[in-house]
Protein backbone atom coordinates (compact mmCIF):
# COMPACT_ATOMS: atom_id res chain seq x y z
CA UNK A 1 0.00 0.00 0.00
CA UNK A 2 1.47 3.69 -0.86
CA UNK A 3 1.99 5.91 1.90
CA UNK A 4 -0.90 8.86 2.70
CA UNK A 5 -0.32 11.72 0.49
CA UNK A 6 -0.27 14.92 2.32
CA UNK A 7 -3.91 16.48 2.72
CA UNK A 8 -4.34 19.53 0.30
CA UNK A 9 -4.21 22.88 1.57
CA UNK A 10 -7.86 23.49 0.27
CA UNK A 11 -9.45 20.53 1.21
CA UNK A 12 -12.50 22.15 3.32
CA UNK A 13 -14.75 18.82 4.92
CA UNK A 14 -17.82 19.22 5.88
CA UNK A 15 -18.22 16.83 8.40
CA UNK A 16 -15.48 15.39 10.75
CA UNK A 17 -15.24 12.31 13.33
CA UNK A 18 -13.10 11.73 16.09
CA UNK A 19 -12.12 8.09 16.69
CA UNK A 20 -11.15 7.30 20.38
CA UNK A 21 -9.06 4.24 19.21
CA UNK A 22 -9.08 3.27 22.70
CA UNK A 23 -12.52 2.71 23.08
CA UNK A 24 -13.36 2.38 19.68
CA UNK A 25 -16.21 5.28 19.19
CA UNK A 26 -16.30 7.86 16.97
CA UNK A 27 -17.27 11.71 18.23
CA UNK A 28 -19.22 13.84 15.32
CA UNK A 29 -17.34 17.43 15.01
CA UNK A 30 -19.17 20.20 12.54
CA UNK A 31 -18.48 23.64 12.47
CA UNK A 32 -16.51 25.78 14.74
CA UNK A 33 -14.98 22.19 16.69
CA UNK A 34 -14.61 20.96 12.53
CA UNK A 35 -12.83 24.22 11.76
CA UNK A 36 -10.54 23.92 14.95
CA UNK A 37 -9.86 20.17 14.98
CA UNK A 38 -8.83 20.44 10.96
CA UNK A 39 -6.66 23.42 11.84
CA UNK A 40 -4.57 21.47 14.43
CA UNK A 41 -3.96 18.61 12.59
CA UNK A 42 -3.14 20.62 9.10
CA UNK A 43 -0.71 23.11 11.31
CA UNK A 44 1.53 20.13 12.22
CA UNK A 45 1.47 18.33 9.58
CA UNK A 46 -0.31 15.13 11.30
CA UNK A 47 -3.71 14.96 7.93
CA UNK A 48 -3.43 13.04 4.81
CA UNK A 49 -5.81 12.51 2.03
CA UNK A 50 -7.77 9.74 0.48
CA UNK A 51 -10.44 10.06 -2.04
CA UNK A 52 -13.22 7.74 -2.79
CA UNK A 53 -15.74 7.64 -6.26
CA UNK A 54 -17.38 10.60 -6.38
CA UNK A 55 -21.26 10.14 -5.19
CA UNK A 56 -24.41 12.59 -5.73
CA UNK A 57 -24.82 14.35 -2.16
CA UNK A 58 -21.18 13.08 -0.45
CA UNK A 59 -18.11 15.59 0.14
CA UNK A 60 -15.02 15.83 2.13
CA UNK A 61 -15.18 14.16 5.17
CA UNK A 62 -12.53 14.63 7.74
CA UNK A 63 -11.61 11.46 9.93
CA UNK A 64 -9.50 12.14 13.60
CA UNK A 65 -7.58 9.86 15.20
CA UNK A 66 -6.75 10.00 19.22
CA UNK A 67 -5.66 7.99 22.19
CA UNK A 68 -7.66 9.95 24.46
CA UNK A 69 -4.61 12.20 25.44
CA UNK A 70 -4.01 15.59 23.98
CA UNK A 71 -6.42 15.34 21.59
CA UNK A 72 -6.76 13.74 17.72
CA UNK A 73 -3.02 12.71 16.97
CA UNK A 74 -3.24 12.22 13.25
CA UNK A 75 -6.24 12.50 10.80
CA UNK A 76 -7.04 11.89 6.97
CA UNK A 77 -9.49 13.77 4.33
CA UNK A 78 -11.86 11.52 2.41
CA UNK A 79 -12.54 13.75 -0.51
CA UNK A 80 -14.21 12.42 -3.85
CA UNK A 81 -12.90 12.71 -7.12
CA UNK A 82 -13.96 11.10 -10.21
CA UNK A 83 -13.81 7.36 -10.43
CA UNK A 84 -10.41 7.12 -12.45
CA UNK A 85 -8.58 9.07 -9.74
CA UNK A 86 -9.71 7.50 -6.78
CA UNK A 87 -8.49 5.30 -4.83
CA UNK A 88 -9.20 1.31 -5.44
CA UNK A 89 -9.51 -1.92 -3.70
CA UNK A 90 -10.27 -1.98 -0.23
CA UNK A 91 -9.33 1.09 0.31
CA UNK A 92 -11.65 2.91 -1.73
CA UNK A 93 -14.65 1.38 -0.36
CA UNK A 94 -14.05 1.83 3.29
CA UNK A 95 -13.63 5.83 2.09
CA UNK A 96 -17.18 5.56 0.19
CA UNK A 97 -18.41 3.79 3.60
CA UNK A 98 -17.16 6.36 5.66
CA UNK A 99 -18.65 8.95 3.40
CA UNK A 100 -22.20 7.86 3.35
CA UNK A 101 -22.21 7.15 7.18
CA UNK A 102 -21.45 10.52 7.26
CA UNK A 103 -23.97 11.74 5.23
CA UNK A 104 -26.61 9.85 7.57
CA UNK A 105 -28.92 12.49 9.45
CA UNK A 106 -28.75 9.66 12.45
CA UNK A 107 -24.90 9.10 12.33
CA UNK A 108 -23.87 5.64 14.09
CA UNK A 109 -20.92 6.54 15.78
CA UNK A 110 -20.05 2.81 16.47
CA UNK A 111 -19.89 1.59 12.59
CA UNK A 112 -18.17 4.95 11.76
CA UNK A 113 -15.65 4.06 14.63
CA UNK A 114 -14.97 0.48 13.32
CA UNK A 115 -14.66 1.74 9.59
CA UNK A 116 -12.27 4.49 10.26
CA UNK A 117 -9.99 1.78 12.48
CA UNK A 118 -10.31 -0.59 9.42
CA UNK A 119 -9.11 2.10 7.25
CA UNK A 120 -6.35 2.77 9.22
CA UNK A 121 -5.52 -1.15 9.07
CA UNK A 122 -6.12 -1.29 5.22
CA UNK A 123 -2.59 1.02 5.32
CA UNK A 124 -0.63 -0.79 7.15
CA UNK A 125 2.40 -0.15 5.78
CA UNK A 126 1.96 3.81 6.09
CA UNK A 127 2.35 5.88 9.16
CA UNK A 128 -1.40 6.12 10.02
CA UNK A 129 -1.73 1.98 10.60
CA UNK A 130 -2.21 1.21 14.19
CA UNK A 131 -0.39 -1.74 15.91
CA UNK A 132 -1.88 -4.23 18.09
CA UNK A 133 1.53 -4.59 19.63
CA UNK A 134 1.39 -0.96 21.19
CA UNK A 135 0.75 -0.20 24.35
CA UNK A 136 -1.89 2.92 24.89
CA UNK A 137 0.24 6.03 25.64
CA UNK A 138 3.32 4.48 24.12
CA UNK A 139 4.96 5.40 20.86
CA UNK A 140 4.45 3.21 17.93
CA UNK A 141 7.47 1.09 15.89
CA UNK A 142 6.66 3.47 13.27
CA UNK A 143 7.50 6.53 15.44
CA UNK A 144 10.39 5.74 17.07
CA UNK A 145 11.46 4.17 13.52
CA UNK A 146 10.60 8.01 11.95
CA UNK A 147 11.88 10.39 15.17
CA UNK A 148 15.52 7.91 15.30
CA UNK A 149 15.53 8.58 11.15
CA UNK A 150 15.08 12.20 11.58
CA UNK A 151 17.48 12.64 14.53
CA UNK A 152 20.06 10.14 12.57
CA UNK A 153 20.24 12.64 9.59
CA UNK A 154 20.64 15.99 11.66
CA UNK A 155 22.56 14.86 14.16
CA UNK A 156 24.60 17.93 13.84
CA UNK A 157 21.68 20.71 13.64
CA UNK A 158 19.90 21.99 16.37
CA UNK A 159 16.92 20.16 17.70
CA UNK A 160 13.80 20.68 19.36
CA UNK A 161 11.11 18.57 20.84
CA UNK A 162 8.61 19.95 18.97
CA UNK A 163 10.09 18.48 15.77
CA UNK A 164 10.05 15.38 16.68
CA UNK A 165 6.51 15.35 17.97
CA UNK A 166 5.77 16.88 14.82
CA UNK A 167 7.59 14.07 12.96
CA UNK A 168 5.71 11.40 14.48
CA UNK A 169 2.73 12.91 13.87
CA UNK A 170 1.11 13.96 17.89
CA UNK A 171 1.30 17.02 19.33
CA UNK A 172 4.44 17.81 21.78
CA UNK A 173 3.02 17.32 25.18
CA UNK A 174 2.03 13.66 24.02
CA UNK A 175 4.91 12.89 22.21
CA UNK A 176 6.82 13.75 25.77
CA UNK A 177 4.51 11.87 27.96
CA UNK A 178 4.62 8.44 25.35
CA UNK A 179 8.24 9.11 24.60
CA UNK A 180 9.07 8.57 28.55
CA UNK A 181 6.46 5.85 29.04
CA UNK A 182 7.92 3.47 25.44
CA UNK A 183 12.29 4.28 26.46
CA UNK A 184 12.06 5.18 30.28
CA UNK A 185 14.01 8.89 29.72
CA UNK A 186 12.95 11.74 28.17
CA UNK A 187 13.32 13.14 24.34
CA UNK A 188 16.19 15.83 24.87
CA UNK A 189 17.76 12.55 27.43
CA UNK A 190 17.88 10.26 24.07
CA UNK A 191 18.84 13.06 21.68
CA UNK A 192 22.36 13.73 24.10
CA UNK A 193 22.66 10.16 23.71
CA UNK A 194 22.23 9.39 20.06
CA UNK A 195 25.29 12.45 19.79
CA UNK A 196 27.28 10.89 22.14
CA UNK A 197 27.01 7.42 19.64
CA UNK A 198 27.26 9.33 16.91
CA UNK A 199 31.07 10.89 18.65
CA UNK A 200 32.16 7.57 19.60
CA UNK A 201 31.69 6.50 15.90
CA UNK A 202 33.93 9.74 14.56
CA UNK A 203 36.24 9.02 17.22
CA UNK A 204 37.16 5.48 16.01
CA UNK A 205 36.50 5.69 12.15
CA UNK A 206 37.96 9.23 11.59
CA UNK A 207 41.10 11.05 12.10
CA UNK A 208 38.93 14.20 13.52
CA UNK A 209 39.70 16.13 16.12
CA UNK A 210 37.47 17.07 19.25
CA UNK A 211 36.44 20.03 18.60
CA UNK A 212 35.35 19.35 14.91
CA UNK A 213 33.45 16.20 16.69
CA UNK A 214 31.76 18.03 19.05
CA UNK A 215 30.43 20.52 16.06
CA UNK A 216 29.82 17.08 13.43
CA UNK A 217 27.36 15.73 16.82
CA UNK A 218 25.50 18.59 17.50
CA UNK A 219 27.19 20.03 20.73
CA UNK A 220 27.66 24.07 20.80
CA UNK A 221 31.08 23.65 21.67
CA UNK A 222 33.89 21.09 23.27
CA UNK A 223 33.91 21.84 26.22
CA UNK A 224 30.11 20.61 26.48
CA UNK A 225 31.01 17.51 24.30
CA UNK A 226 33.92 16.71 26.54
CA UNK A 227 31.61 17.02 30.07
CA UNK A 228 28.64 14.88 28.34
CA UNK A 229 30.42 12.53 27.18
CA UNK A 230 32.53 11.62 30.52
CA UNK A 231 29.42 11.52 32.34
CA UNK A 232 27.88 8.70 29.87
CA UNK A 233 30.64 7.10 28.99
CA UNK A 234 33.09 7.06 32.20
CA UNK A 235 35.97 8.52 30.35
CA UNK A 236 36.66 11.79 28.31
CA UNK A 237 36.86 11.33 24.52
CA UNK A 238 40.57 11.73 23.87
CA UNK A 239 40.83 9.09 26.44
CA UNK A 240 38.31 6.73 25.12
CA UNK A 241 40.09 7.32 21.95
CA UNK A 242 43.55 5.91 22.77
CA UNK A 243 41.81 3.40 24.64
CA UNK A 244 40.46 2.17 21.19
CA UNK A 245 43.36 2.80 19.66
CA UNK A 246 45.63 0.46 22.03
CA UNK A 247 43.39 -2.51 21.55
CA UNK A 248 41.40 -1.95 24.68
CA UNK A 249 37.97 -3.16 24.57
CA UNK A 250 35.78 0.63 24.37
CA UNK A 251 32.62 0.08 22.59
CA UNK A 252 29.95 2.28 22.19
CA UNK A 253 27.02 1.80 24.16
């Protein structure tokens, strides 16, 4: 299955759900809660879009999706489109489903609940798919797959909770909470760590010295890099180095 596109800037639904994937009910949202619950999502990044076969009387249809904590963490537009563009297989009829439930005047929040979680399952290989195997308040594979990624590649750059959060798709006061509960320490806790790794990489497989290490992982100068790192690791870096570099056992941890 292909990963959720990002939703359009202009999609506009008219109706929205909330999915408590916890307890498995779905919350109707129209107007002003819509409008706010649609902005929140698009801000950080955290809606996709799917479209469905275009049917007389059915538009955009916004679906949430939340733990129960800190509101919806990730959503997706159902917007229809003619036939040829849609999408197909399973996939396009639980988006047609989802549509017409929501064009019922007597919604059934149960069936709209258990549609929207077999949606989510129908993409399991995209970020949205939920896993049986995670705990409720703890990050998914997925996440800590995507926020390790993203760290991995700027490893040098400053960074900030917030993008990470926003990377795995929840907002930052959930991300912190889930982080803590899935590792046992907190984001900025992991990020020192993955720069310490990161240093005692350089400091075997390159000929660098400190102070261009301490820049390469991140830290705003050596001095910093030098304290951190003899706190996690026991020893300063230079001597962790020539520890290495004598044949004494010094891997990273």
């Amino acid at each position: 299955m292909p990963a959720l596109a990002a939703a359009p800037a202009h999609v506009a639904p008219r109706v929205g759900f909330v999915v408590d994937t916890t307890q498995r009910w779905a919350t109707c949202h129209a107007g002003a809660a819509l409008e706010r619950t649609f902005g929140s999502l698009a801000a950080r990044h955290a809606v996709a879009s799917l479209s469905y076969p275009r049917e007389p009387g059915l538009g955009a249809v916004l679906i949430a999706f939340s733990s129960g904590a800190g509101g919806p963490e990730s959503g997706v537009v159902l917007t229809p489109t003619p036939s040829r563009h849609a999408e197909t297989g399973v996939t396009a009829h639980l988006c047609l489903a989802l549509a017409r439930l929501a064009a019922q005047d007597d919604v059934p929040s149960l069936a709209v609940a258990e549609a929207a979680l077999a949606l989510r399952l129908s993409h399991a290989e995209g970020p949205e798919a939920i896993s049986n195997l995670t705990p409720p308040g703890h990050l998914s594979p997925w996440q800590i797959k995507r926020a390790t990624q993203y760290v991995e590649e700027r490893i040098g750059l400053p960074l900030a909770t917030a993008e990470l959060a926003a990377v795995c798709r929840v907002c930052e006061s959930h991300f912190v909470r889930a982080f803590r509960a899935t590792l046992g320490i907190s984001p900025w806790q992991w990020v020192i760590r993955c720069r310490v790794q990161r240093a005692q990489a350089l400091l075997v497989e390159s000929s660098l010295c400190l102070s261009e290490i301490a820049s390469a992982c991140g830290f705003a100068a050596q001095s910093h890099f030098t304290r951190t790192f003899t706190k996690l690791v026991g020893v300063p870096p230079g001597g962790w180095r020539r520890r290495y570099q004598a044949g004494t056992p010094a891997q990273p941890e």
